[in-house]
Structures are given as C-alpha cells and as structure tokens.
C-alpha atoms as a PDB file:
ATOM      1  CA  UNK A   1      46.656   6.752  64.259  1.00  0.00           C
ATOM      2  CA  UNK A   2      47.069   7.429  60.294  1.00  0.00           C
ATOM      3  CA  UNK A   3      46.659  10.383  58.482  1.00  0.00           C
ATOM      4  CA  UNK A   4      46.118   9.518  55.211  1.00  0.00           C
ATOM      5  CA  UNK A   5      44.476   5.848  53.698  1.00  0.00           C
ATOM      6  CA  UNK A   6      47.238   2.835  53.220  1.00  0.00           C
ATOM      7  CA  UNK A   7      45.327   1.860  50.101  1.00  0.00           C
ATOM      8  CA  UNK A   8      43.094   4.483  47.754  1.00  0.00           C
ATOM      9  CA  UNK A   9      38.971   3.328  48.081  1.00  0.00           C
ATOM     10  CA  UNK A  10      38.887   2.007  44.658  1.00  0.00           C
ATOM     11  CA  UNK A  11      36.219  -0.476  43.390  1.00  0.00           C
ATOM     12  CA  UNK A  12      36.254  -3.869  44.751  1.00  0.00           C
ATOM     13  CA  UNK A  13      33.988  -6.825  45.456  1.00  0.00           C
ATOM     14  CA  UNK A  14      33.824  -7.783  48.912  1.00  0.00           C
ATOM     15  CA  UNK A  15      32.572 -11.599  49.313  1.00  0.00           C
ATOM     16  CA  UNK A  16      31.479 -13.586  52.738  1.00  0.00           C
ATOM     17  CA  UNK A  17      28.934 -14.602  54.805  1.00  0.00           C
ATOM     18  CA  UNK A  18      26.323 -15.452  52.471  1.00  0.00           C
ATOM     19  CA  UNK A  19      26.525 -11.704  50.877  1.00  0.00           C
ATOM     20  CA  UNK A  20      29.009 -10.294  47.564  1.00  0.00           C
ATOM     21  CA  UNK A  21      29.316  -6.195  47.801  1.00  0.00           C
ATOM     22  CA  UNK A  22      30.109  -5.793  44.264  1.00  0.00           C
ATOM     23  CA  UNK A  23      30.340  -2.557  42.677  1.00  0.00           C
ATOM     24  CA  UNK A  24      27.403  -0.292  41.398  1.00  0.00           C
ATOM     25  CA  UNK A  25      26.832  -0.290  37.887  1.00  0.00           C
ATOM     26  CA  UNK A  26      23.710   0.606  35.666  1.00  0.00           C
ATOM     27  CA  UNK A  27      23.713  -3.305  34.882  1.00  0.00           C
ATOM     28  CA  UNK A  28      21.879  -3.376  38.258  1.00  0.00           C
ATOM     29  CA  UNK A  29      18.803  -1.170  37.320  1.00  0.00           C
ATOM     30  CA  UNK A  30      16.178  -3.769  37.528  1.00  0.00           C
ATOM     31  CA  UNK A  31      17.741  -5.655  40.442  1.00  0.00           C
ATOM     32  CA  UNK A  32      17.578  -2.399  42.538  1.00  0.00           C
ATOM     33  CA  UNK A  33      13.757  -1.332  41.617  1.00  0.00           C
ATOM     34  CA  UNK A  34      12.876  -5.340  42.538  1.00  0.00           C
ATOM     35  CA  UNK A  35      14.739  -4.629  45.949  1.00  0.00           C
ATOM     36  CA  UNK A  36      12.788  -0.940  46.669  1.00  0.00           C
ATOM     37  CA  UNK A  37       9.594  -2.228  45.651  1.00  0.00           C
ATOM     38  CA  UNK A  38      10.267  -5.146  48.188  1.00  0.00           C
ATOM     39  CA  UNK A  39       8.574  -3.228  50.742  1.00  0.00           C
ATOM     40  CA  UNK A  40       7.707  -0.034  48.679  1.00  0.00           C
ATOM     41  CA  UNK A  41      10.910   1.604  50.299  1.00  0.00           C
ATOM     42  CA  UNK A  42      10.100   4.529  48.830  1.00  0.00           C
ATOM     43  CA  UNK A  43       7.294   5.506  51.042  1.00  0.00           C
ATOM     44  CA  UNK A  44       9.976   5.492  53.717  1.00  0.00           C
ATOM     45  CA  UNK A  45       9.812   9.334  54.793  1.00  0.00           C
ATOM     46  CA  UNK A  46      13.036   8.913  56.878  1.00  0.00           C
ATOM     47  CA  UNK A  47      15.148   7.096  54.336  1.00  0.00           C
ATOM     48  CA  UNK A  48      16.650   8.000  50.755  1.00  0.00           C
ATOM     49  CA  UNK A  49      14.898   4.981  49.086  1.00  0.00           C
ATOM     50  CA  UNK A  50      14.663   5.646  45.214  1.00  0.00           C
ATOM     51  CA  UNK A  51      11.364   5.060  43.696  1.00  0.00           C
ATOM     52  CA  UNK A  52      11.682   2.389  40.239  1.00  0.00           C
ATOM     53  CA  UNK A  53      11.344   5.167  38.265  1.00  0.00           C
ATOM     54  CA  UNK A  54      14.372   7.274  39.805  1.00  0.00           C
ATOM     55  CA  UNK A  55      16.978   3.846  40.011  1.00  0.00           C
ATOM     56  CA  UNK A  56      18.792   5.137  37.309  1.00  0.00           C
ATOM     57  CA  UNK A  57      19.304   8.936  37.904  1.00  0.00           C
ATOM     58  CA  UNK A  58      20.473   7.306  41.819  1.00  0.00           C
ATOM     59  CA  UNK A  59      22.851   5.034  39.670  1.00  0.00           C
ATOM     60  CA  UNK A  60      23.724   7.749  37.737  1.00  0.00           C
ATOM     61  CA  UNK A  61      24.578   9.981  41.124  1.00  0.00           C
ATOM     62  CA  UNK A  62      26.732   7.561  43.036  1.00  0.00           C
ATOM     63  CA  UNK A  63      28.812   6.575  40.043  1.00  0.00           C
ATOM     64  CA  UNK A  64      29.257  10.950  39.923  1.00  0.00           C
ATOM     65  CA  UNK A  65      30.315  10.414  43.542  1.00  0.00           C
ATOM     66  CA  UNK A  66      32.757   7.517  42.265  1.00  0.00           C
ATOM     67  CA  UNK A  67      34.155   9.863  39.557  1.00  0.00           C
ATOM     68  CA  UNK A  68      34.829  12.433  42.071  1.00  0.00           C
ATOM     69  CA  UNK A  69      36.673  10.367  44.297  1.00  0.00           C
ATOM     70  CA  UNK A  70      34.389  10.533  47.440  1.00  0.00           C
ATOM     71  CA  UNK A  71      32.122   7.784  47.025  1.00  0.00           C
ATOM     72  CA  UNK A  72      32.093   4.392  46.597  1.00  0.00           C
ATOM     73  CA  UNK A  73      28.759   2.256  45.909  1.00  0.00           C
ATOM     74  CA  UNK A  74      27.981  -1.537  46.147  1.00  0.00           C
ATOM     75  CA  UNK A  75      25.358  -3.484  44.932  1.00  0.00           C
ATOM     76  CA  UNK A  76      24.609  -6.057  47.312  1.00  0.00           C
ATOM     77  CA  UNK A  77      23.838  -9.837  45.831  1.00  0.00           C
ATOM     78  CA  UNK A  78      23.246 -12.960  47.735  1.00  0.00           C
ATOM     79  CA  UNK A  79      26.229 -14.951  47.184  1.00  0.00           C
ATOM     80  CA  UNK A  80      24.642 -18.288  46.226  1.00  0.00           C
ATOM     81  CA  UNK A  81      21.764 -16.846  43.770  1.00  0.00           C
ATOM     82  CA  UNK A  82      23.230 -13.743  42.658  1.00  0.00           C
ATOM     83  CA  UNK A  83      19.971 -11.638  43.559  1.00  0.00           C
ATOM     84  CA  UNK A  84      20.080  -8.089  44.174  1.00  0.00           C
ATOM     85  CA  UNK A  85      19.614  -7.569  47.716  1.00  0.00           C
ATOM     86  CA  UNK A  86      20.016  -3.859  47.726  1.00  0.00           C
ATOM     87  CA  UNK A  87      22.953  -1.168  47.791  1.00  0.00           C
ATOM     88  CA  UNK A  88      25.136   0.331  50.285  1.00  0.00           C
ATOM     89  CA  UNK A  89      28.322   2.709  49.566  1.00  0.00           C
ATOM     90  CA  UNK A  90      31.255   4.371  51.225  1.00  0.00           C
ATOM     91  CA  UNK A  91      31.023   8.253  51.315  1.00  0.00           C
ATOM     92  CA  UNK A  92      31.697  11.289  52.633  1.00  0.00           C
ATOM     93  CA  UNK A  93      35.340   9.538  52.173  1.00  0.00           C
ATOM     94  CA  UNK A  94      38.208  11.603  53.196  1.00  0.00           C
ATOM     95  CA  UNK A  95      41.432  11.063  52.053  1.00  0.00           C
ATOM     96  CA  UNK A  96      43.867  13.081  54.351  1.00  0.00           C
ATOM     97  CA  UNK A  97      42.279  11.992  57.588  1.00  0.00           C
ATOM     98  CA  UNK A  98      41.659   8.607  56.129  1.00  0.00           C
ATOM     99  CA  UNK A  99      38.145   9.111  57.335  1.00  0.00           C
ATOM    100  CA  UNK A 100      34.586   7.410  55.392  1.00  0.00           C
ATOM    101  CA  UNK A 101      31.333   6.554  56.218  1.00  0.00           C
ATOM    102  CA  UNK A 102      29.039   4.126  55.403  1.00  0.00           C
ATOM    103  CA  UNK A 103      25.676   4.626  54.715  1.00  0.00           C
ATOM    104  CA  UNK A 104      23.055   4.927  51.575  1.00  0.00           C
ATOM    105  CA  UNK A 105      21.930   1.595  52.833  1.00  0.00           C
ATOM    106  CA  UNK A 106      18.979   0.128  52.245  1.00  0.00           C
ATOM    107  CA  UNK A 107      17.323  -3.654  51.311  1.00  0.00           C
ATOM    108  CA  UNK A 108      14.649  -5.024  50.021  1.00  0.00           C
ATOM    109  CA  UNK A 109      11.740  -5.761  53.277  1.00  0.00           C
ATOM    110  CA  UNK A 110      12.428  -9.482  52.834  1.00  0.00           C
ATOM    111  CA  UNK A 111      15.852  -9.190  53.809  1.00  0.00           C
ATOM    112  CA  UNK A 112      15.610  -7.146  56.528  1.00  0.00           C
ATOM    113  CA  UNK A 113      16.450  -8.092  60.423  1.00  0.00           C
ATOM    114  CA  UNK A 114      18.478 -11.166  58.862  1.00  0.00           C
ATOM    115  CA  UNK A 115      22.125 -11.484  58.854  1.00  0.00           C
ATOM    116  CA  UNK A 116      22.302  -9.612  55.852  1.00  0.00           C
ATOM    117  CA  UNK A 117      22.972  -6.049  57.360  1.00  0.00           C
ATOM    118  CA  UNK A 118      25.477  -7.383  60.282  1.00  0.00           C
ATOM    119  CA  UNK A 119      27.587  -9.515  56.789  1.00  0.00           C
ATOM    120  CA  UNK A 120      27.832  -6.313  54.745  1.00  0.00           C
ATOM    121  CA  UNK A 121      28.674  -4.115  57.826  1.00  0.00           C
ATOM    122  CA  UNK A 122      31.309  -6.692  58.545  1.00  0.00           C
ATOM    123  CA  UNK A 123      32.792  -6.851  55.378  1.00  0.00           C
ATOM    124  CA  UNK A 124      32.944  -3.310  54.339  1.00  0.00           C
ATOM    125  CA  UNK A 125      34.641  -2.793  58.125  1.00  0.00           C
ATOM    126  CA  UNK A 126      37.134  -4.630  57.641  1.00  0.00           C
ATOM    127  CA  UNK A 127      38.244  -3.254  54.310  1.00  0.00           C
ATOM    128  CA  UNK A 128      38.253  -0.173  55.544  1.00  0.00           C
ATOM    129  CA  UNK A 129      39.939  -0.937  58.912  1.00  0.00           C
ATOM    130  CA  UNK A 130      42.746  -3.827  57.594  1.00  0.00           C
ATOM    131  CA  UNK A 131      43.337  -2.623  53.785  1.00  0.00           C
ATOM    132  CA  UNK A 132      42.534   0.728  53.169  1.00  0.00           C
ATOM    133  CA  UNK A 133      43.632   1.441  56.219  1.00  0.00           C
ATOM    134  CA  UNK A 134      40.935   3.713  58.029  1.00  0.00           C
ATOM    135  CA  UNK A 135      41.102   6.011  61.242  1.00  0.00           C
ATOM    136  CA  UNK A 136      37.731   5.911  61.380  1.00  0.00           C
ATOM    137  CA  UNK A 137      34.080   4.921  60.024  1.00  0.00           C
ATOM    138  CA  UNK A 138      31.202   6.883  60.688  1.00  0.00           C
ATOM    139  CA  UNK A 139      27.725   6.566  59.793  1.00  0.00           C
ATOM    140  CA  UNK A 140      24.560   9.262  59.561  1.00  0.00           C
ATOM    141  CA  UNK A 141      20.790   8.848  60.166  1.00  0.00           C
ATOM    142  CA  UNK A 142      17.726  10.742  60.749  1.00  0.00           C
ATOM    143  CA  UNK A 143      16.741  11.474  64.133  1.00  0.00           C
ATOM    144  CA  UNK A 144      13.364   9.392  63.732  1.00  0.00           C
ATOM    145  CA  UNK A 145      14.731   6.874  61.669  1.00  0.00           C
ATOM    146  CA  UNK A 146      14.753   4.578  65.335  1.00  0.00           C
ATOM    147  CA  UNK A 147      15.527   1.168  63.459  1.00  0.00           C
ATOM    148  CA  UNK A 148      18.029   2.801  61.678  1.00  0.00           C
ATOM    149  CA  UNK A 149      20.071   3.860  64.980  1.00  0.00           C
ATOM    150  CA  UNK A 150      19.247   0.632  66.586  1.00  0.00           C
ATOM    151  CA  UNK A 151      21.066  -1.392  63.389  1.00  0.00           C
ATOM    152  CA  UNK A 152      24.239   1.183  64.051  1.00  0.00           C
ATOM    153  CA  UNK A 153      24.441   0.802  67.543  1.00  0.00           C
ATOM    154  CA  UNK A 154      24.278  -3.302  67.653  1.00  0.00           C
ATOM    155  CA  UNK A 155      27.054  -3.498  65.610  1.00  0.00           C
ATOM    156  CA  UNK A 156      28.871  -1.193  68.166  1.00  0.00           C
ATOM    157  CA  UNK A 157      29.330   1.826  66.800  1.00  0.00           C
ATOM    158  CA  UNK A 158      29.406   5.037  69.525  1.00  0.00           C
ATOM    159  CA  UNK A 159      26.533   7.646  68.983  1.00  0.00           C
ATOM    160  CA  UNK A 160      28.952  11.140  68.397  1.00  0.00           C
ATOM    161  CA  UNK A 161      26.220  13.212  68.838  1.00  0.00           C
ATOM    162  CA  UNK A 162      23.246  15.503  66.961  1.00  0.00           C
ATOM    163  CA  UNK A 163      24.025  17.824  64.243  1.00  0.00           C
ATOM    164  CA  UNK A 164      20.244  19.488  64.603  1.00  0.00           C
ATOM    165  CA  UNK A 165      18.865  21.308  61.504  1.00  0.00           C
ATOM    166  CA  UNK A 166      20.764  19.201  59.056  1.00  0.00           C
ATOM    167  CA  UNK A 167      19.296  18.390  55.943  1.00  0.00           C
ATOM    168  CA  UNK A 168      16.417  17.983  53.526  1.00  0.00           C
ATOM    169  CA  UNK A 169      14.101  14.986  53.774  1.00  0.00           C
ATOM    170  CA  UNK A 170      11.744  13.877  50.395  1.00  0.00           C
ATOM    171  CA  UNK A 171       9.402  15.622  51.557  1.00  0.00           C
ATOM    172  CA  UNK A 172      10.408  18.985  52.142  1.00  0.00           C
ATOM    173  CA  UNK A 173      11.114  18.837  55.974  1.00  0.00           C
ATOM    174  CA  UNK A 174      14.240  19.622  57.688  1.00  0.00           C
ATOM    175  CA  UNK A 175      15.943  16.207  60.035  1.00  0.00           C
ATOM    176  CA  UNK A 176      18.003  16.506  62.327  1.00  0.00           C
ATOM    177  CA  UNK A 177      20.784  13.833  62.022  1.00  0.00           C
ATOM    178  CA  UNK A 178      21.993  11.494  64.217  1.00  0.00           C
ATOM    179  CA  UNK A 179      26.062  10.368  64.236  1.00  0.00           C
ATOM    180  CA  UNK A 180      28.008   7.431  65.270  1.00  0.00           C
ATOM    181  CA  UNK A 181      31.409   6.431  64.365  1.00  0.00           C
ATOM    182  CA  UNK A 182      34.391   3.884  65.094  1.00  0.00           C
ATOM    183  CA  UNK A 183      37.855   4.027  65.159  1.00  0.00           C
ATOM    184  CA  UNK A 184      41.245   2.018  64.127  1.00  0.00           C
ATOM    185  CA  UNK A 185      41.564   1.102  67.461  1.00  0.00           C
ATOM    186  CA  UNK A 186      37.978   0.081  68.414  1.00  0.00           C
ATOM    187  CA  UNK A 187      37.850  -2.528  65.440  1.00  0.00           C
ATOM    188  CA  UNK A 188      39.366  -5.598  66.970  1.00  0.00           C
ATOM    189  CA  UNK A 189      36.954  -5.871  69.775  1.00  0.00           C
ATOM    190  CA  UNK A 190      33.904  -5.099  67.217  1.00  0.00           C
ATOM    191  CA  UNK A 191      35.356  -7.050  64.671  1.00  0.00           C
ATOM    192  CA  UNK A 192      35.505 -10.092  67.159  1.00  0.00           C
ATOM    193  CA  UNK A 193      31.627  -8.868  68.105  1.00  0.00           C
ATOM    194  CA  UNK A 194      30.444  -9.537  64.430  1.00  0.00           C
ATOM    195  CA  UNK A 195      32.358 -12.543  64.227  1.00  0.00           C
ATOM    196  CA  UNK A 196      30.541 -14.200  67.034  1.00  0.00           C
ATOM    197  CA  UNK A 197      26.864 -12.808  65.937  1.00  0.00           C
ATOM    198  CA  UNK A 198      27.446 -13.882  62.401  1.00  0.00           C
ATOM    199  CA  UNK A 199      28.067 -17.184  63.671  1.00  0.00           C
ATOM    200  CA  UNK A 200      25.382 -17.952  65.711  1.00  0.00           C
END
C-alpha cells in the first residue's frame, strides 16, 4: 500500500455517466442556491446545506480549503444541459498517508435517488484510486442522517465505526458521526459494482 499520493489532488473536471464534476468557482453562485432551494436543503437539520443567502461565504470556504491544500470542491453539472446539480468535494485530504474523503455532498431534491449520486461517487473513486493514487477514501455522516449512510453503504463502502460527541450541527446540537471508508485494494471489486449498477 502507498504512503504518499502518485499524483497531487489538484483541480480537475471529471466527466461520465451523464454527470461533469467540474471545479468550484464563485461563477456557480446562482446554480448552487437553484440546487438548495430544490428541496429547501437548508431545513435539513442533519446536513450542511447552505441557505441562498450563505452560497457565497460556502464558495468562499471551500476555495480556503483549496488554497490550503486539503480540499478539493466540485460543482456538479448534468453533462448534456450544463445545469448545476449540486456540489461535492474531496477533504480532509492527507498527503503522507495518501488518505481523502469525500463528502460535502448534497443535490438538488429532483435529483436525488437517480443515478446521479452512484456517477459522481464513481468518478471521483476512481481518480482517487487509479490517478492520484489513494490508500484509502473515507466518508463522514451524522448518526441520524439514515439516507445518508444508506447512499455510503450501497456503493460498498465498510462502516469504520462511531466517533460519538463529534461535532456541531446548525442548530446548536452535538452529532455523533458515523464513518466508512475503502481501500486501494477494495476498489476493483467496487469499481466493477458501480459499473454494473450504472448500467442497468
């Protein structure tokens, strides 16, 4: 297993499936407050949904993650009409143990429970897996956030445990967060997993 990435995470638009991960930029303000209030995400109490008003300052923050070399943030488009979907980013990414996670996910209602989550998932696996060269991908989620631990576990990812106490929600509460994770080794037979879903 690697130590250290093969490639540096660097921006880079990832294209297939119906779905371009393109990176964040402020161009995709409006795009994003269409997408949250698709759904009023925002209401969400176990997600990190921005309302319209706060889509920049969140643009703002993951491009600060960018800049400080452990983030990396898409915009997600649908291929054919270049609508925003929603957004999605590597973080948490660390370099020596070639270790990142994917997660600040979210979509606009419309799009959700369609092959839009199981594309993106598939495409930002296997740049991380076959050319930045990855140990291993792990994801977080609140422990009430159900749909969101159902979503991770289809695609195969193994549930690493409970880190209780964990962090803030919006409003004020304390979560206790949920982890999953796969490795170098474990991508082939997941990889071959998405393939077949995404097909049918």
């Amino acid at each position: 297993m690697s130590t250290s990435f093969t490639h540096t995470p660097s921006p880079i638009t990832l294209d297939g499936h119906g779905v371009r991960l393109v990176p964040l930029s402020p161009s995709h303000v409006q795009g994003l407050r269409t997408a949250a209030a698709d759904g009023e995400l925002w209401q969400l109490r176990v997600t990190s949904v921005p309302e319209p008003d706060e889509v920049p300052a969140y643009i703002d923050h993951a491009l600060q993650g960018q800049s400080n070399g452990h983030m990396l943030p898409f915009a997600v488009l649908d291929a054919a009409s270049g609508t925003v979907l929603g957004t999605t980013r590597y973080h948490d990414i660390v370099p020596a143990i070639a270790r990142l996670e994917i997660g600040y996910t979210w979509y606009g209602k419309s799009h959700q429970r369609t092959h839009v989550n199981t594309a993106c998932k598939f495409l930002l696996l296997q740049h991380a897996f076959e050319t930045l060269g990855a140990a291993l991908v792990g994801w977080r989620t609140d422990n009430f956030n159900i749909a969101s631990q159902r979503a991770i576990e289809r695609l195969g990812a193994k549930r690493d445990g409970v880190l209780r106490h964990h962090a803030l929600r919006r409003d004020g509460t304390v979560r206790d967060t949920v982890m999953y994770s796969v490795t170098a080794g474990e991508w082939p037979e997941i990889r071959a997993h998405l393939q077949y879903k995404l097909a049918r």
